[in-house]
N, C-alpha and C. Protein backbone atom coordinates (compact mmCIF):
# COMPACT_ATOMS: atom_id res chain seq x y z
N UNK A 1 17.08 103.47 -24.54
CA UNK A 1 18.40 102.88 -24.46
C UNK A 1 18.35 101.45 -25.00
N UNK A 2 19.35 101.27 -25.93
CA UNK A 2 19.31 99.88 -26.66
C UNK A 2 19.87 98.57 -25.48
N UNK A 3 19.58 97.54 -25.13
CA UNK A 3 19.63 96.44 -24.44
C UNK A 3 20.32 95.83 -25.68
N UNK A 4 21.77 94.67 -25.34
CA UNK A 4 22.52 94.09 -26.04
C UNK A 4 22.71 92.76 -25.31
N UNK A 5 22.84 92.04 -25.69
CA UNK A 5 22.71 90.68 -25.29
C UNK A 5 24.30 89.56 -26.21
N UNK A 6 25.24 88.91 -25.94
CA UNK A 6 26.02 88.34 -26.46
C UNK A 6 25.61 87.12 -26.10
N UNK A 7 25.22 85.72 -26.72
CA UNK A 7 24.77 84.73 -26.40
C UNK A 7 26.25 83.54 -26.73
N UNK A 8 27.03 83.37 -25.89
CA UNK A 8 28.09 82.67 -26.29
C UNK A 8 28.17 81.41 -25.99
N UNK A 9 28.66 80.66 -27.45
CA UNK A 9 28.44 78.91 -27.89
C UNK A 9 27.18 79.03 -27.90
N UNK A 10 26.57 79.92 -28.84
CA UNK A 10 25.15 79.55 -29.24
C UNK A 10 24.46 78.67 -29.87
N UNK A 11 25.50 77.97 -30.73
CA UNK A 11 25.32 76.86 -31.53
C UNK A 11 24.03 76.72 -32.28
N UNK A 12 23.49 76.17 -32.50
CA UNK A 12 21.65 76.50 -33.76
C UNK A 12 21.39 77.51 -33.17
N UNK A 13 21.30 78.28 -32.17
CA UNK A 13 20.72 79.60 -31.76
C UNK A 13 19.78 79.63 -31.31
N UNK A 14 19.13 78.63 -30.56
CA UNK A 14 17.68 78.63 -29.71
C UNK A 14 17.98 79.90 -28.25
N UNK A 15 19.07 79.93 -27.50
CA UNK A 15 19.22 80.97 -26.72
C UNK A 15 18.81 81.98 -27.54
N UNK A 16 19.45 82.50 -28.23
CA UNK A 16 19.66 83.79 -29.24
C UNK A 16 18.41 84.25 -29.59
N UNK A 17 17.14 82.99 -29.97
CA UNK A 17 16.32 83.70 -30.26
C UNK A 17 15.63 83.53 -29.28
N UNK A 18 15.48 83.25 -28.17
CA UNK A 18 14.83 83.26 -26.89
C UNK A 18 15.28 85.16 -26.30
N UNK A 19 16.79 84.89 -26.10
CA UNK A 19 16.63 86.89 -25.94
C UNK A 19 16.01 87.76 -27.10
N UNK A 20 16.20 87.65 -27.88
CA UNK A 20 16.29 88.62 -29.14
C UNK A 20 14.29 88.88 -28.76
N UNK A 21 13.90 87.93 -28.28
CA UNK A 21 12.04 88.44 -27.66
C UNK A 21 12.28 89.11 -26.92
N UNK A 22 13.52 89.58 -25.96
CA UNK A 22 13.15 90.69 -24.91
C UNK A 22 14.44 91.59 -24.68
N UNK A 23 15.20 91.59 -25.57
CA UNK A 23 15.60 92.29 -25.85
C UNK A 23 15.97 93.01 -27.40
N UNK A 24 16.84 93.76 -27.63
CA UNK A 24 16.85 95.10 -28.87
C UNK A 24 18.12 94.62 -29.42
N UNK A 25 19.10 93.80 -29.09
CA UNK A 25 19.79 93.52 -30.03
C UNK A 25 20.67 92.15 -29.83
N UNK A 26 20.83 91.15 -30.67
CA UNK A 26 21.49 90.20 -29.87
C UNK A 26 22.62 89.59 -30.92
N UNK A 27 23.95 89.02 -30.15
CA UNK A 27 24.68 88.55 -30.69
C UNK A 27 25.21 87.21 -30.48
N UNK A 28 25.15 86.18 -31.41
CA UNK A 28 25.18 85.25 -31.22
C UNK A 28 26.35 84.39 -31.90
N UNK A 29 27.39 84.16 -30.82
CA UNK A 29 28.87 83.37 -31.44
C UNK A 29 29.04 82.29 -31.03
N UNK A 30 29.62 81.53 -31.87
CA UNK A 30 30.16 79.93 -31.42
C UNK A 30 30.90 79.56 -32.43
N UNK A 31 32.12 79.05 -32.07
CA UNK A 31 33.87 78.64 -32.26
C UNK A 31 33.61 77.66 -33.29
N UNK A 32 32.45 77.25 -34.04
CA UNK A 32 32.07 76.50 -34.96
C UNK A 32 31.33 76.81 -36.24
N UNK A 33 32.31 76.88 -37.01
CA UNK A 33 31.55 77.62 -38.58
C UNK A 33 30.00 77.05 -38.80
N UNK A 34 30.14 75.67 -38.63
CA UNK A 34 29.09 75.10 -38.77
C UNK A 34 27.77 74.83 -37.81
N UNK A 35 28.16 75.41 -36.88
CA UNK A 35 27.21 75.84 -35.76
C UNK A 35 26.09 77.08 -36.10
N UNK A 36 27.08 78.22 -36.62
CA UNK A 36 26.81 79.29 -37.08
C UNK A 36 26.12 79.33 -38.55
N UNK A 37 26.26 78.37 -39.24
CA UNK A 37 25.66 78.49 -40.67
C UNK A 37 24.55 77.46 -40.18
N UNK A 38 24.20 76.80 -39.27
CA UNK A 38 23.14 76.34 -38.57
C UNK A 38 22.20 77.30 -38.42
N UNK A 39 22.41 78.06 -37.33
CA UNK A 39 21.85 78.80 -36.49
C UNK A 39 21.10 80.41 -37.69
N UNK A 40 22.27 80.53 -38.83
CA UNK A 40 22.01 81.56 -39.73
C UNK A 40 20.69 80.53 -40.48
N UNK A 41 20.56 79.66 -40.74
CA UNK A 41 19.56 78.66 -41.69
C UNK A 41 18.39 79.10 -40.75
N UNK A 42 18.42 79.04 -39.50
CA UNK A 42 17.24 78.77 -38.78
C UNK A 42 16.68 79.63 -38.89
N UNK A 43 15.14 80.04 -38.96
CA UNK A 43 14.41 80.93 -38.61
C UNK A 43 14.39 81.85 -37.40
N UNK A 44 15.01 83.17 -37.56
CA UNK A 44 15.02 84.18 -36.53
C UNK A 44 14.89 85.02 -36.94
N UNK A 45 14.70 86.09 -35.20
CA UNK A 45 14.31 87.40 -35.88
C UNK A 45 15.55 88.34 -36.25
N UNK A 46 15.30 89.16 -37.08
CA UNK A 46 16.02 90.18 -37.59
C UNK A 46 17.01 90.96 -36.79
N UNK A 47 16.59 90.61 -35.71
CA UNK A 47 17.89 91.59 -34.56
C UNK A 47 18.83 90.53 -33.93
N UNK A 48 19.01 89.71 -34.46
CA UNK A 48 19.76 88.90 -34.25
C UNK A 48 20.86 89.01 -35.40
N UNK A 49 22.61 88.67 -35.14
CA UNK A 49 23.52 88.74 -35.71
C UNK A 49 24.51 87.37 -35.47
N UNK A 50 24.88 86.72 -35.97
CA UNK A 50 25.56 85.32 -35.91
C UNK A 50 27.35 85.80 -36.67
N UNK A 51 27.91 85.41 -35.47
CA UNK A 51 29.33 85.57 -35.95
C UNK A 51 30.13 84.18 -35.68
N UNK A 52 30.97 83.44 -36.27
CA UNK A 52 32.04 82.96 -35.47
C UNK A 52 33.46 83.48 -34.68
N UNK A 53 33.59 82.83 -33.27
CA UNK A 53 34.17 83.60 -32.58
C UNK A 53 34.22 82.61 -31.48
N UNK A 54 35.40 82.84 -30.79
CA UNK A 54 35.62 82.07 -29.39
C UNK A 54 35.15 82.58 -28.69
N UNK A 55 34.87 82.34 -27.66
CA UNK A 55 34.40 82.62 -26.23
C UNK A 55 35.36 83.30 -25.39
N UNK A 56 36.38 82.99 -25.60
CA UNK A 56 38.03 83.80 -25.25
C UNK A 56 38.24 85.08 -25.82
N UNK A 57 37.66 85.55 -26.75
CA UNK A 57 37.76 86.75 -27.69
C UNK A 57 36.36 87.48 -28.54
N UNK A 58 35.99 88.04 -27.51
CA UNK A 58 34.22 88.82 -28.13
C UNK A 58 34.83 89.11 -28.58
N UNK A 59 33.80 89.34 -29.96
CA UNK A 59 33.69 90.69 -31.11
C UNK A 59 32.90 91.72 -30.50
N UNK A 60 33.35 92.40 -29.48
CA UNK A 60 32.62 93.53 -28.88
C UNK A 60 33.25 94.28 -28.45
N UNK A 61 33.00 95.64 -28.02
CA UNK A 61 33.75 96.53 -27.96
C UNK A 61 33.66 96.60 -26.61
N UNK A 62 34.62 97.22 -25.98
CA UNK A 62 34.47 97.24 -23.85
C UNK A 62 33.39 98.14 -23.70
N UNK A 63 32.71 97.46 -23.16
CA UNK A 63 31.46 98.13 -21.81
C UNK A 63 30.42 98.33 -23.62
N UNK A 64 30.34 97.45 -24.07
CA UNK A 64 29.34 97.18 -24.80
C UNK A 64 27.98 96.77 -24.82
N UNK A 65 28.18 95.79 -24.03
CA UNK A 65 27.06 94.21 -23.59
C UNK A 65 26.07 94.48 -22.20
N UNK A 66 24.79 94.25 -22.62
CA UNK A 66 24.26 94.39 -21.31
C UNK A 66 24.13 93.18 -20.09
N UNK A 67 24.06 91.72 -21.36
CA UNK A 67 24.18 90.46 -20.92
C UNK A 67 25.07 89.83 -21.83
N UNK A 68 25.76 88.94 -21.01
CA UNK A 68 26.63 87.61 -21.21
C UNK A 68 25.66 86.85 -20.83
N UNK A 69 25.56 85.97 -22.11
CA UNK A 69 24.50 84.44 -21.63
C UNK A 69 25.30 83.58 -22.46
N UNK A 70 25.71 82.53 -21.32
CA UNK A 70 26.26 81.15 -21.99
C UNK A 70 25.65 79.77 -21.68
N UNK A 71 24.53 78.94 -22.20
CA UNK A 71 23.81 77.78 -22.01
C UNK A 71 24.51 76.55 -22.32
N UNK A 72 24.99 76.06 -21.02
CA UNK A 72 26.06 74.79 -21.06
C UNK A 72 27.34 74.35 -22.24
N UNK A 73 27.93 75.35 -21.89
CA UNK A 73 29.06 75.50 -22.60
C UNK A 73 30.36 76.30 -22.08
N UNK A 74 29.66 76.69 -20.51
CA UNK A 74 31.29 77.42 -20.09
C UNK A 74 32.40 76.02 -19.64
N UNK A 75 31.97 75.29 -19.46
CA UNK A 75 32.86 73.90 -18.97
C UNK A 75 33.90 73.67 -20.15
N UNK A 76 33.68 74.07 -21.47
CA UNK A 76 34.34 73.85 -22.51
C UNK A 76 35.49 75.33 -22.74
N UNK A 77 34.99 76.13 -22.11
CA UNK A 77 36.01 77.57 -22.16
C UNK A 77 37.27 77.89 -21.44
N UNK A 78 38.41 78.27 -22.10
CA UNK A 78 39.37 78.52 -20.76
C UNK A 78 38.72 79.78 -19.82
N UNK A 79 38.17 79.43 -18.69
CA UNK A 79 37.42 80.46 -17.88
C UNK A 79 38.07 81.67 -17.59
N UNK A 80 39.51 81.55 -17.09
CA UNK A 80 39.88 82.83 -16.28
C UNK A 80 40.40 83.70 -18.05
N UNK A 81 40.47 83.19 -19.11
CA UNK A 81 40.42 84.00 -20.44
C UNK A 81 38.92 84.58 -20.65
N UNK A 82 37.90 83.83 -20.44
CA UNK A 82 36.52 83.97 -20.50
C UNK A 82 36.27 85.20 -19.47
N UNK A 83 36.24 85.07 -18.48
CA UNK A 83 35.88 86.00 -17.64
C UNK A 83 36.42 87.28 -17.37
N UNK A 84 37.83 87.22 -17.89
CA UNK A 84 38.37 88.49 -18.58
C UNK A 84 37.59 89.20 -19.19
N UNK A 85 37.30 88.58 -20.55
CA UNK A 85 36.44 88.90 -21.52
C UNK A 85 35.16 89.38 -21.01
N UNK A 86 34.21 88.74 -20.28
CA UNK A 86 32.93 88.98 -19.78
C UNK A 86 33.29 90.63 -19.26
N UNK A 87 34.59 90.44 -18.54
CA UNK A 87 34.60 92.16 -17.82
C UNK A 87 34.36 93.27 -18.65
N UNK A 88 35.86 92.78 -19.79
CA UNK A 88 36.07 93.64 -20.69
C UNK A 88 34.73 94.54 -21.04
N UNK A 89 33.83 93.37 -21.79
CA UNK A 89 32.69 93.44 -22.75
C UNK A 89 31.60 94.17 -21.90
N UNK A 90 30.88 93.92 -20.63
CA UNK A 90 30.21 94.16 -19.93
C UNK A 90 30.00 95.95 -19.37
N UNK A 91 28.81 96.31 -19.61
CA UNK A 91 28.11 97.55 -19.23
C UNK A 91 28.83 97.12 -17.99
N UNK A 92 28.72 98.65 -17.01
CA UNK A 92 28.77 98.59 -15.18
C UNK A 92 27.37 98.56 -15.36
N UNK A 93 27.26 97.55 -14.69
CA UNK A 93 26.00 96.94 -13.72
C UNK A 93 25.03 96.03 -14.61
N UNK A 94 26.28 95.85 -15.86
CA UNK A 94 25.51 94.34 -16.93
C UNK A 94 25.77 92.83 -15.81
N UNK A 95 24.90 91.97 -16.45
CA UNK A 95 24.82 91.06 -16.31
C UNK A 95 25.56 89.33 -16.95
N UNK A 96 26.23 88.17 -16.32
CA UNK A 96 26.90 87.05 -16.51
C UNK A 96 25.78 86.43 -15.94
N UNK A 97 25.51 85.57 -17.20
CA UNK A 97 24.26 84.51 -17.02
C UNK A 97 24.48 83.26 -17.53
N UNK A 98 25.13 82.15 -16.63
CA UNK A 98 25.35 80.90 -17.00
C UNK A 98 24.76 79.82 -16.90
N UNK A 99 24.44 79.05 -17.36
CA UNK A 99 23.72 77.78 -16.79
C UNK A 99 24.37 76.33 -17.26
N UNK A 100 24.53 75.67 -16.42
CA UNK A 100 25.21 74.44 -16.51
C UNK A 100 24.64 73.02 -15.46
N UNK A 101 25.26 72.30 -15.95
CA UNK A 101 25.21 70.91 -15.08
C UNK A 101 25.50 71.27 -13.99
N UNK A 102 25.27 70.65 -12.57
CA UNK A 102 25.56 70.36 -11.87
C UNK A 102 25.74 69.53 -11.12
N UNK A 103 26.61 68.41 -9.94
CA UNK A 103 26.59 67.26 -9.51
C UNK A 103 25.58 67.06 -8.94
N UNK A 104 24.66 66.47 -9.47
CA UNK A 104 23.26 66.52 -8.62
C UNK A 104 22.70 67.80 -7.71
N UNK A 105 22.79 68.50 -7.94
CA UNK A 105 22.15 69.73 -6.83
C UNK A 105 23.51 70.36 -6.13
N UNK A 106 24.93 69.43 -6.64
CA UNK A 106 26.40 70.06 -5.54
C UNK A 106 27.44 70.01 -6.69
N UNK A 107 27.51 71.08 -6.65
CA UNK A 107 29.03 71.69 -7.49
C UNK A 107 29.40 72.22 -6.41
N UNK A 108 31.17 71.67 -6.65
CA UNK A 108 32.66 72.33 -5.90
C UNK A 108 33.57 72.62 -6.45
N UNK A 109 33.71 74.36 -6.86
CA UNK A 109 34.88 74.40 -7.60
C UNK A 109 35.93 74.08 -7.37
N UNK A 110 36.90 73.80 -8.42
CA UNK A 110 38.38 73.26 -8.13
C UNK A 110 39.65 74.08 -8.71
N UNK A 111 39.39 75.26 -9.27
CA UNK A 111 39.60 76.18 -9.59
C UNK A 111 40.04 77.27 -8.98
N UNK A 112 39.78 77.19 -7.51
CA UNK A 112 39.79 78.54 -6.95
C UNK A 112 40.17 78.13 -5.26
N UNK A 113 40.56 79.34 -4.98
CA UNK A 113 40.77 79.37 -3.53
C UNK A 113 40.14 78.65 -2.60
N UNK A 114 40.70 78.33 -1.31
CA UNK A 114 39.82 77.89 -0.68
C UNK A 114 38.58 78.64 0.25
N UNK A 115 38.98 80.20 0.55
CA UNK A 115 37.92 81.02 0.91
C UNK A 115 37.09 81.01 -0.12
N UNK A 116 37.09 81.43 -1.32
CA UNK A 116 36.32 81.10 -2.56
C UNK A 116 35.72 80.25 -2.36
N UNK A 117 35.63 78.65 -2.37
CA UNK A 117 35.18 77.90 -2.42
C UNK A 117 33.85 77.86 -1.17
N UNK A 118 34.93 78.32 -0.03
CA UNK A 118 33.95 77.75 1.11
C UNK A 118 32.72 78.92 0.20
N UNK A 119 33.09 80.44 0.35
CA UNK A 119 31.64 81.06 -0.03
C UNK A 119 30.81 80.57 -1.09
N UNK A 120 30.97 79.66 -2.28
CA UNK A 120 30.68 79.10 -2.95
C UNK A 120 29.34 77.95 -2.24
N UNK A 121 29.84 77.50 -1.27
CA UNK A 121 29.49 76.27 -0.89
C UNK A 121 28.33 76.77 0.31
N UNK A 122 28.65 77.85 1.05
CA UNK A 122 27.92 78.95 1.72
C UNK A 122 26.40 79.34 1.49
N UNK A 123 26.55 79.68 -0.55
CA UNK A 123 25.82 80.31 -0.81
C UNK A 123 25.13 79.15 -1.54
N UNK A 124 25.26 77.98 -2.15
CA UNK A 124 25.36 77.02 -2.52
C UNK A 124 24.19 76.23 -1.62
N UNK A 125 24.51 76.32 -0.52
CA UNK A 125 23.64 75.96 0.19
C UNK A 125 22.53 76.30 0.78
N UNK A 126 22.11 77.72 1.13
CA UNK A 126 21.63 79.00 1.37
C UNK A 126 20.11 78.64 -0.03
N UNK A 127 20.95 78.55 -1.14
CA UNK A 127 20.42 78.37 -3.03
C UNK A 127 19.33 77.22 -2.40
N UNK A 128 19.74 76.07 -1.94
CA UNK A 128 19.23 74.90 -2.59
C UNK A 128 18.75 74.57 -1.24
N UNK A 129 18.51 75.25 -0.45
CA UNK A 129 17.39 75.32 1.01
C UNK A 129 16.83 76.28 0.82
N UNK A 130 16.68 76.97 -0.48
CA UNK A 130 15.26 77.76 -0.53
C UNK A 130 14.12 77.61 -1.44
């Protein structure tokens, strides 16, 4: 079974070619022509594919993707368009893999409910006492 990987705001493509070692196929978009004719210059491997494309609108087909990986760049996305998308795109039982800043060790979303939040802050804490 082929493993698919969408690496979004890949920009030069160092994510992209970090999966494309462990996984079988990877796609790599960012909302910047010139990001992308970066990332196409760079040396990678062959199972890698570079498109431009928002983050709001994969080029993927539903229940395509095994991973969503976005490396400090969801802060720049309209999220609840983004995470649409992540559904859309996403195998059942694929994976959303983000990594970002955080306020020193404490992020509080502001975005969302306040039950939301508290579990946020729950688990948040639970995270960073282990």
């Amino acid at each position: 079974q082929t493993t698919r990987a969408v690496d979004v705001a890949c920009g030069t493509g160092q994510g992209s070619v970090y999966l494309a070692e462990k996984l079988d196929e990877v796609l790599g978009v960012d909302v910047s022509p010139e990001m992308i004719k970066e990332a196409v210059r760079q040396p990678h491997p062959n199972n890698i594919k570079y498109l431009v494309s928002a983050a709001e609108k994969l080029p993927c087909a539903d229940s395509s993707v095994d991973i969503v990986f976005s490396n400090m760049a969801v802060h720049w996305f309209n999220r609840e368009v983004f995470f649409s998308e992540v559904q859309r795109v996403l195998k059942p039982g694929g994976v959303l893999a983000l990594s970002m800043f955080t306020n020193a060790g404490r992020e509080t979303p502001t975005d969302v409910g306040t039950d939301v939040r508290e579990k946020f802050s729950t688990a948040e804490a639970a995270f960073v006492e282990a």
